[in-house]
Protein backbone atom coordinates (compact mmCIF):
# COMPACT_ATOMS: atom_id res chain seq x y z
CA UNK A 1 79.59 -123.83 -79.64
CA UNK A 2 81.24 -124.77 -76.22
CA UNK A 3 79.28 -127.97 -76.08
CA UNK A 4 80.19 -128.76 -79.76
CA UNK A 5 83.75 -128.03 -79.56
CA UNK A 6 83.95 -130.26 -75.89
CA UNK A 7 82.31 -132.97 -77.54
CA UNK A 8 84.46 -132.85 -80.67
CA UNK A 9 87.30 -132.82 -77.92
CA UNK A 10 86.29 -135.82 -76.29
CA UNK A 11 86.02 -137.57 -79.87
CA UNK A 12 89.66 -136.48 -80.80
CA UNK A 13 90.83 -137.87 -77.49
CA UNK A 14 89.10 -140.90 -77.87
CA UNK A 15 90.90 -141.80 -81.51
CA UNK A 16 94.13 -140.88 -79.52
CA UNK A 17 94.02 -142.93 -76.60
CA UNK A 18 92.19 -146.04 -79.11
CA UNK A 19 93.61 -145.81 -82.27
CA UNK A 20 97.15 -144.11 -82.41
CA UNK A 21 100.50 -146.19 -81.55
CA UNK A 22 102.48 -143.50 -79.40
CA UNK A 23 106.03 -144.00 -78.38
CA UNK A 24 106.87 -142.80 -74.73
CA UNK A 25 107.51 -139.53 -75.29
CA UNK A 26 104.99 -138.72 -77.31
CA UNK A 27 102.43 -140.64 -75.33
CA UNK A 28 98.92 -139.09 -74.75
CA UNK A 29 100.24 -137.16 -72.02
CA UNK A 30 102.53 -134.69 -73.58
CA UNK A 31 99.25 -134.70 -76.52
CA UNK A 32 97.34 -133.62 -73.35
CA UNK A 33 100.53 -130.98 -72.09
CA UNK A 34 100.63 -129.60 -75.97
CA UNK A 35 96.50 -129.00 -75.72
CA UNK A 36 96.49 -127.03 -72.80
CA UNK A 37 99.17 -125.33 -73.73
CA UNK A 38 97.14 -124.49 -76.81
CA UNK A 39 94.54 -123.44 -74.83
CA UNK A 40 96.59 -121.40 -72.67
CA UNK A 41 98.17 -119.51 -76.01
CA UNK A 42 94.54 -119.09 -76.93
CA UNK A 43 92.92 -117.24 -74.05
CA UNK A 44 95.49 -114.18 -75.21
CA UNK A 45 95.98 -114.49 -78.80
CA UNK A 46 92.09 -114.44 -80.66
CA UNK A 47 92.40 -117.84 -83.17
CA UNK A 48 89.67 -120.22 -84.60
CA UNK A 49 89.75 -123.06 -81.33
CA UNK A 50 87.64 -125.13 -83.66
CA UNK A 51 90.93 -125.39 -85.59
CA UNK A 52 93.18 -125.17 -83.04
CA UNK A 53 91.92 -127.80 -80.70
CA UNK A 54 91.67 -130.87 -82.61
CA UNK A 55 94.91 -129.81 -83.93
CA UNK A 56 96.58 -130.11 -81.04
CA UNK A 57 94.79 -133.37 -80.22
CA UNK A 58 95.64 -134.58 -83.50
CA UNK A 59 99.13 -133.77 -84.01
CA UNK A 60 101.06 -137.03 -83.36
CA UNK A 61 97.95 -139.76 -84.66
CA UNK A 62 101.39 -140.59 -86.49
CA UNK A 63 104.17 -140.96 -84.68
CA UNK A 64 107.73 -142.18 -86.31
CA UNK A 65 111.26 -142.45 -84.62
CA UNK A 66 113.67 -140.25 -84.94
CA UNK A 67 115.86 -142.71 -87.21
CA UNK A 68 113.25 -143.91 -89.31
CA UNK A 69 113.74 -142.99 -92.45
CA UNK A 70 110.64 -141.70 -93.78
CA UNK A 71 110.90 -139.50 -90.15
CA UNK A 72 109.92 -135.87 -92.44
CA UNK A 73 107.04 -137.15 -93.53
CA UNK A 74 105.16 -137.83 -90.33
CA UNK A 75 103.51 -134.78 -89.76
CA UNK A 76 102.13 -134.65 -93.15
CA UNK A 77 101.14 -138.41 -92.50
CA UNK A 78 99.46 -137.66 -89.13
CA UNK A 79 97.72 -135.23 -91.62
CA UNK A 80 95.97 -137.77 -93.72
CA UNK A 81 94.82 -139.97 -90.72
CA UNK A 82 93.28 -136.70 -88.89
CA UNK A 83 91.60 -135.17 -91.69
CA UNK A 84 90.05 -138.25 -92.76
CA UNK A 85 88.99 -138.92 -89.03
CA UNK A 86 87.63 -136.11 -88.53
CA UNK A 87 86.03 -136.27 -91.97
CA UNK A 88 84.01 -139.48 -90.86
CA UNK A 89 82.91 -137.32 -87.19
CA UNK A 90 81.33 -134.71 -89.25
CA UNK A 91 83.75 -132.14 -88.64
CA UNK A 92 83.23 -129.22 -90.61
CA UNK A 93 84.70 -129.30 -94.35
CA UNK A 94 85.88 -125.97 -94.87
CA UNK A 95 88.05 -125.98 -92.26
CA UNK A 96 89.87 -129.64 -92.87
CA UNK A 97 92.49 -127.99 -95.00
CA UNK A 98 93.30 -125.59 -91.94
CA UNK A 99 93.77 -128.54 -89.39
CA UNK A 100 95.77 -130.37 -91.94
CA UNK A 101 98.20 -127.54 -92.74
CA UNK A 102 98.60 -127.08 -88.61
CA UNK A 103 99.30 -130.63 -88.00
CA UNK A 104 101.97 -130.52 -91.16
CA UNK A 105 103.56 -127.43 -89.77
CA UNK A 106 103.79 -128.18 -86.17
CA UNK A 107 106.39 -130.18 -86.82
CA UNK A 108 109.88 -129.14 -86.46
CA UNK A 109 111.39 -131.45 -89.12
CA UNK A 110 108.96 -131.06 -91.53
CA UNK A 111 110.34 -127.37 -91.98
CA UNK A 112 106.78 -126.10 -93.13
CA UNK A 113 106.69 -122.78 -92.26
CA UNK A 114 102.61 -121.87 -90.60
CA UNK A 115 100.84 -119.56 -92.46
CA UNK A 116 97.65 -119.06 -90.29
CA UNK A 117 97.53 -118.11 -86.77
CA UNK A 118 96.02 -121.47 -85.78
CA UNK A 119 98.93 -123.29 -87.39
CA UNK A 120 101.24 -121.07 -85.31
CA UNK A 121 99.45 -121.61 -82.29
CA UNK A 122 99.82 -125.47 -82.32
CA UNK A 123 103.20 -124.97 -83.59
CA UNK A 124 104.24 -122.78 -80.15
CA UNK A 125 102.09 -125.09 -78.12
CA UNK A 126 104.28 -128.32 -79.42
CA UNK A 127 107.75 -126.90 -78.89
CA UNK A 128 107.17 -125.54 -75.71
CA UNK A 129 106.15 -129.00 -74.32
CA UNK A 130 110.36 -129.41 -75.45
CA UNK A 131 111.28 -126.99 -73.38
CA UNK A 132 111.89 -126.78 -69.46
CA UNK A 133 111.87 -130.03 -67.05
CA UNK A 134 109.68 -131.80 -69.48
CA UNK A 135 111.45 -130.86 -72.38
CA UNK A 136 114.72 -132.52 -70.79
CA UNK A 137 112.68 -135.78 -69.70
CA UNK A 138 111.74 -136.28 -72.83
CA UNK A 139 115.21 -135.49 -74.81
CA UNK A 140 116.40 -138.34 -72.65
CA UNK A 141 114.05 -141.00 -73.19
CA UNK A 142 113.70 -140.30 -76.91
CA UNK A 143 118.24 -140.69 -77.02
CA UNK A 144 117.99 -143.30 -74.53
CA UNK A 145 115.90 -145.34 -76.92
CA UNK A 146 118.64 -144.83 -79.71
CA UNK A 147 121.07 -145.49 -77.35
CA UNK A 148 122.71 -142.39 -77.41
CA UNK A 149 125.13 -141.37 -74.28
CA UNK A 150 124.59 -138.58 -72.57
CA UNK A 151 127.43 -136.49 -73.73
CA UNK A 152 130.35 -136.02 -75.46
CA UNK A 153 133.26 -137.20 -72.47
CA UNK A 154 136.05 -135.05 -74.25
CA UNK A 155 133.66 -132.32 -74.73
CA UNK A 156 130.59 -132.35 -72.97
CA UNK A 157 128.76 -129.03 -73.83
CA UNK A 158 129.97 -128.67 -76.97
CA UNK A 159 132.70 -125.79 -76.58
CA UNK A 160 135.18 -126.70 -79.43
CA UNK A 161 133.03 -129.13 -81.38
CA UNK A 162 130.14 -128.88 -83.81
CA UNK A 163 126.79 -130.51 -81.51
CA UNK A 164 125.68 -133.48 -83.16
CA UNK A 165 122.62 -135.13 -81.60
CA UNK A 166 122.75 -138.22 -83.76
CA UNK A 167 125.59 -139.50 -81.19
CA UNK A 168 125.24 -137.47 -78.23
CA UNK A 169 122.22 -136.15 -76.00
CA UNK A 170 123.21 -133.39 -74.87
CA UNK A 171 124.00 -132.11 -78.29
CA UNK A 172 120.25 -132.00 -79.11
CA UNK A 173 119.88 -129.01 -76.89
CA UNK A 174 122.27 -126.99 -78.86
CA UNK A 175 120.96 -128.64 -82.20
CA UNK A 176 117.35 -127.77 -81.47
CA UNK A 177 115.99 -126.62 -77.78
CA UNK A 178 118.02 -123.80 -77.71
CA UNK A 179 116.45 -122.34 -80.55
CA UNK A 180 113.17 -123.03 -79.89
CA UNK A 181 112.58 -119.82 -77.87
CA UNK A 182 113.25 -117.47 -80.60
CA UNK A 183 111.25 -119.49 -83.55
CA UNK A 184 107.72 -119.00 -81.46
CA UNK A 185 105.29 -116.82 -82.68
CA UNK A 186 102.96 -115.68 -80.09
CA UNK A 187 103.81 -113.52 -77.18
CA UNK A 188 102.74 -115.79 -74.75
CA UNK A 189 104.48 -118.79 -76.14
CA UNK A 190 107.91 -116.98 -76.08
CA UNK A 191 107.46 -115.77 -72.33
CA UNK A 192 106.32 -119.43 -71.09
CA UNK A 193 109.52 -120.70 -73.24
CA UNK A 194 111.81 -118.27 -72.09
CA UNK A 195 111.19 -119.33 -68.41
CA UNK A 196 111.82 -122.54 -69.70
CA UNK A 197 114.92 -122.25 -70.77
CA UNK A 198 116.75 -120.84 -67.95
CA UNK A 199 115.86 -123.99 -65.98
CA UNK A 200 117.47 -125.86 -68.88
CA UNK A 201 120.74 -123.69 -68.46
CA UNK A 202 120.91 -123.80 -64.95
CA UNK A 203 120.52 -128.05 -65.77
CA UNK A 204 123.47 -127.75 -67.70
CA UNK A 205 125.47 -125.58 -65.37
CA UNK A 206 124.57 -128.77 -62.41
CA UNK A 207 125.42 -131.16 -64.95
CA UNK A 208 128.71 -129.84 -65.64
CA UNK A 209 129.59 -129.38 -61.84
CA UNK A 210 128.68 -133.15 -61.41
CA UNK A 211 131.20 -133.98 -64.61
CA UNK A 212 134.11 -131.91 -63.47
CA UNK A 213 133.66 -133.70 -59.66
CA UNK A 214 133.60 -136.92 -61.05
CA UNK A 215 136.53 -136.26 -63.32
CA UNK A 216 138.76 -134.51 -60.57
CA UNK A 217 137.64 -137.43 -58.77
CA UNK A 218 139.41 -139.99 -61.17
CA UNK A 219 142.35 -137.94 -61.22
CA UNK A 220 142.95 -137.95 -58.12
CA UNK A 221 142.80 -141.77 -57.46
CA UNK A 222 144.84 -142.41 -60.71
């Protein structure tokens, strides 16, 4: 089985790297982040890795921007394209509609909730790789691609505003990675992401030192 599920690996990884158009920050390394993180949820929390893996290989064979307008619909895109690769490799039949139904539900804006373990598990596996120094890399190239500032100058951090990512960057952790710790499933997935999020805090906390310097700053030469 390890020989068959490594090969079907390689295959998955192949289509990725070949046949997928991935925008930067969902480029085959976070695909490569999100499997091993899969992997790591695995080793402690018994699921199908036949499913799970090419899943998590699998997830973003569709990738849309965050604008576009058919942007809800990608996961259940990516769907199509996977199953139908894998379909054509010989994967095994009775489990397509499991790696479809992950792939649909790993997705945050797709609001599917996962109804099988394996779904979860490539669910946690994709939203921690939004978490922690990564997760704010990646927030910032994905804004800085819509142009987005960083923040909010009258209100950086959101204190006496509703967040609203669609116009600031910062906003998206309040929107979204915030939450993320408390919507995964396994054990394991919660731990990593709750280690992840203090770095994000203590981010914030530097980020709002370096604002308040540079504003006391102005104010003191005008």
């Amino acid at each position: 089985m390890y020989e068959r599920l490594a090969n079907l690996e390689d295959r998955c990884r192949v289509f990725i790297e070949t046949g997928s158009v991935l925008d930067t920050a969902h480029y085959i390394y976070h695909v490569k982040r999100v499997v091993e993180n899969a992997k790591i949820i695995l080793s402690r929390h018994p699921a199908d890795a036949e499913i799970v893996l090419p899943s998590a290989w699998l997830h973003d064979c569709v990738v849309l921007a965050k604008d576009h307008p058919n942007r809800k619909k990608a996961s259940h895109m990516a769907a199509i394209k996977a199953t139908d690769f894998l379909r054509e490799a010989g994967y095994p039949n009775n489990k397509l509609d499991a790696v479809s139904h992950a792939i649909i539900a790993h997705s945050y804006t797709a609001d599917v909730k996962p109804q099988t373990m394996e779904a979860k598990i490539v669910q946690d596996a994709d939203r921690l790789d939004a978490l922690g120094a990564i997760g704010i890399a990646r927030c910032i190239i994905v804004s800085a691609k819509l142009n987005r500032p960083l923040y909010n100058d009258n209100d950086p951090f959101c204190t006496e505003r509703e967040p609203d990512d669609t116009k600031w960057t910062i906003d998206h952790f309040y929107t979204k990675l915030f939450k993320l710790p408390g919507l995964m499933h396994t054990d394991t997935a919660k731990e990593i992401a709750e280690k992840r999020l203090v770095y994000m805090r203590e981010y914030l906390d530097i980020l709002k030192e370096e604002i308040t310097i540079h504003s006391e700053i102005e104010s003191d030469i005008f």
